[in-house]
Structure formats: structure tokens, C-alpha cells
Protein backbone atom coordinates (compact mmCIF):
# COMPACT_ATOMS: atom_id res chain seq x y z
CA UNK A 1 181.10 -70.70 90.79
CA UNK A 2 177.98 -68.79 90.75
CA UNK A 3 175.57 -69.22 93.79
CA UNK A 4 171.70 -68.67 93.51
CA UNK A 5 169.31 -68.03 96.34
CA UNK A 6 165.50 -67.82 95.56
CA UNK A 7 163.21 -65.48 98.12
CA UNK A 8 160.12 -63.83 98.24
CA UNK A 9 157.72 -66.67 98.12
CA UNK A 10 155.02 -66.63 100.43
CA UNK A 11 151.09 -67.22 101.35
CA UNK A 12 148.86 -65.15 99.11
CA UNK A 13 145.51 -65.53 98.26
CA UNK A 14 143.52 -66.04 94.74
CA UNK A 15 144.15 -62.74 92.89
CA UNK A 16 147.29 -61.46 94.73
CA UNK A 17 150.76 -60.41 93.53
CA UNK A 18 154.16 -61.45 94.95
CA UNK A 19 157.77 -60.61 93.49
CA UNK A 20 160.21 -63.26 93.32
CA UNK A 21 163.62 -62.41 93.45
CA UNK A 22 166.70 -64.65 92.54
CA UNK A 23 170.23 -63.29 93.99
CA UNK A 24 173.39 -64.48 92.40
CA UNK A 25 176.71 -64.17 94.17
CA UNK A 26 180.30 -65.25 92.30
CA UNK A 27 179.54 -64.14 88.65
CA UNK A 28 177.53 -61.76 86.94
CA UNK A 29 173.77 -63.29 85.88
CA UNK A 30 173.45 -60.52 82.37
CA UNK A 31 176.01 -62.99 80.86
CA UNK A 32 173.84 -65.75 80.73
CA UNK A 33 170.40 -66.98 80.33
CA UNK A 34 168.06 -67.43 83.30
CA UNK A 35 165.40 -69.35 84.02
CA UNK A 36 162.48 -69.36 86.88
CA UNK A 37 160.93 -72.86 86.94
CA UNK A 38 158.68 -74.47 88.90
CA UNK A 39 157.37 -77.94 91.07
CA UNK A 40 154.38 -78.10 92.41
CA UNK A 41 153.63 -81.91 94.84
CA UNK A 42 153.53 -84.89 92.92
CA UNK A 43 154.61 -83.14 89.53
CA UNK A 44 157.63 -82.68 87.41
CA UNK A 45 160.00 -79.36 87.43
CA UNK A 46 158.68 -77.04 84.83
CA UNK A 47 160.03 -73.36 82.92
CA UNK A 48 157.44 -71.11 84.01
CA UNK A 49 159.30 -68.21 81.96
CA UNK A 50 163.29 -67.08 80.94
CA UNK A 51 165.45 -64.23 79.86
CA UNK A 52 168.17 -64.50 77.57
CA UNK A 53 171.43 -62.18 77.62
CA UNK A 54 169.29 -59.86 75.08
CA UNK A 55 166.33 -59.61 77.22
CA UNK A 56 164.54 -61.62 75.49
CA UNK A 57 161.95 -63.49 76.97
CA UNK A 58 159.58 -66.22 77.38
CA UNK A 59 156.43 -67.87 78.77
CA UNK A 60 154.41 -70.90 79.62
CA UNK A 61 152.01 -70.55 78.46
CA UNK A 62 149.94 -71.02 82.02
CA UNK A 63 151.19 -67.98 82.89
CA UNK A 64 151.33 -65.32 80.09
CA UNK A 65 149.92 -62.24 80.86
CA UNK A 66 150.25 -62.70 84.35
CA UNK A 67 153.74 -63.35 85.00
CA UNK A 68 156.85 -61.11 84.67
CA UNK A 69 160.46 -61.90 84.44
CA UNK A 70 163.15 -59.04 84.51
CA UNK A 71 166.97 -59.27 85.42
CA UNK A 72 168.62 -55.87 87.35
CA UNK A 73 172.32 -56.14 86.53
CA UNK A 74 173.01 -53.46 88.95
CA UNK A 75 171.51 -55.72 92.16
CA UNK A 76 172.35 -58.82 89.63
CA UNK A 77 169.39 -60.41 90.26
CA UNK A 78 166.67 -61.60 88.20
CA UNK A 79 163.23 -61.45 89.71
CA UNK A 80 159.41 -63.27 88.68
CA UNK A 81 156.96 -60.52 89.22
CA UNK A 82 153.37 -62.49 89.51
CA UNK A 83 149.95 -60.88 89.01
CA UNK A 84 146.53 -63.02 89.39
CA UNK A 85 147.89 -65.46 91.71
CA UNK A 86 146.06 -68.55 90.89
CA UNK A 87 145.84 -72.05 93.36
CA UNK A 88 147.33 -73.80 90.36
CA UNK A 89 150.30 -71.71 90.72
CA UNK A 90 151.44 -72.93 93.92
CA UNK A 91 154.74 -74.86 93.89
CA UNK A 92 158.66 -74.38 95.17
CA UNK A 93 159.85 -71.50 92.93
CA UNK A 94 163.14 -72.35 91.42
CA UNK A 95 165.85 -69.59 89.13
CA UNK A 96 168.90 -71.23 87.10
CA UNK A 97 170.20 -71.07 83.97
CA UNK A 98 168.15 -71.46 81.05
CA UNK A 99 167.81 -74.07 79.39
CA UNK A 100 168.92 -75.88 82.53
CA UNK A 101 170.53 -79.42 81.96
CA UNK A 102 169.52 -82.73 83.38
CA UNK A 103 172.76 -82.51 85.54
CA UNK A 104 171.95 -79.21 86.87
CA UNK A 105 172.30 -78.33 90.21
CA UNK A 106 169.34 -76.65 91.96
CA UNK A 107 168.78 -74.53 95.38
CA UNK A 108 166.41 -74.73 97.93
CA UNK A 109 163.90 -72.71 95.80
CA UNK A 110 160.91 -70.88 97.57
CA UNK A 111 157.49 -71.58 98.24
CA UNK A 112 154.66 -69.98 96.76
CA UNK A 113 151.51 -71.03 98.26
CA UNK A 114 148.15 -69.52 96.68
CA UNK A 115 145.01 -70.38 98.81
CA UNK A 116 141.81 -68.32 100.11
């Protein structure tokens, strides 16, 4: 069973970068589609972007152009690099397969807090 662990969330303020980095152990991630998704307080669990086995990959659309995603099978990890950090974008970060189902289970995610 494959385990994923979320890190590299932090405090940054309006503007700034961070790399998020999701770590699977027990399986290889390039065989499936991944996901990094997203809660921020009082709202729902969204995709914020994914990467299929091809490399292909998508966006919401709140963060084209500013977001990132890229999977390393070599450290078999697939990480969110994020550019122009906005205050809208702060939430627990969340990785797992893509699409994820309703039963899916999730980690402890990471935080991403954007503030000034």
C-alpha cells in the first residue's frame, strides 16, 4: 500500500514562492495519476492541479500561471512549485491520486499560510 506524506508548507508572504513536495513510500507514484488538492477553513477540498502517467497536466484555473506540478521518479515524489503566493491560496495542501474518489483516504496534508 502506497503511503503519502505532504511537506514544505509554510508562512510566506503576498508574492512569495514555496515548493511543495509529496513523498510516496510502498509503490512507485510514475504509474499513476497524482493530484495536489486543496482546503482552505470553512470550504470544500478542491484539485488545485494533476499529472497523469504521461505528464500531462492540469490546472484550476485560480492558479494557472502561477502554480507548477512536476513528479521526479528518481526521488518518486511529485512536488507543487508555487509562484505569486496569494492570501486566497492559503489552505492544508493535500497530494493523492487523481481523480481521487469519495472513499479516498487522505494524510495530514500541509499548511500553507500566505499573509503580510
Amino acid at each position: 500500500q502506497v503511503r503519502l506524506v505532504e511537506s514544505g508548507g509554510g508562512f510566506v508572504q503576498p508574492g512569495g514562492s514555496l515548493r511543495l513536495s509529496c513523498t510516496a513510500s510502498g509503490g512507485p507514484l510514475r504509474f499513476a495519476a497524482m493530484g495536489w488538492y486543496r482546503q482552505a477553513p470553512g470550504k470544500q477540498r478542491e484539485m488545485v492541479a494533476a499529472i497523469t502517467t504521461q505528464e500531462h497536466t492540469m490546472y484550476a484555473d485560480s492558479v494557472k500561471g502561477r502554480f507548477t506540478i512536476a513528479s521526479d521518479s528518481a526521488k518518486n515524489t511529485v512536488d507543487l512549485q508555487m509562484n505569486s503566493l496569494k492570501p486566497e491560496d492559503t489552505a492544508v495542501y493535500y497530494c493523492n491520486l487523481w481523480p481521487a474518489g469519495a472513499g479516498a483516504s487522505w494524510g495530514q496534508g500541509t499548511q500553507v499560510t500566505v499573509s503580510s
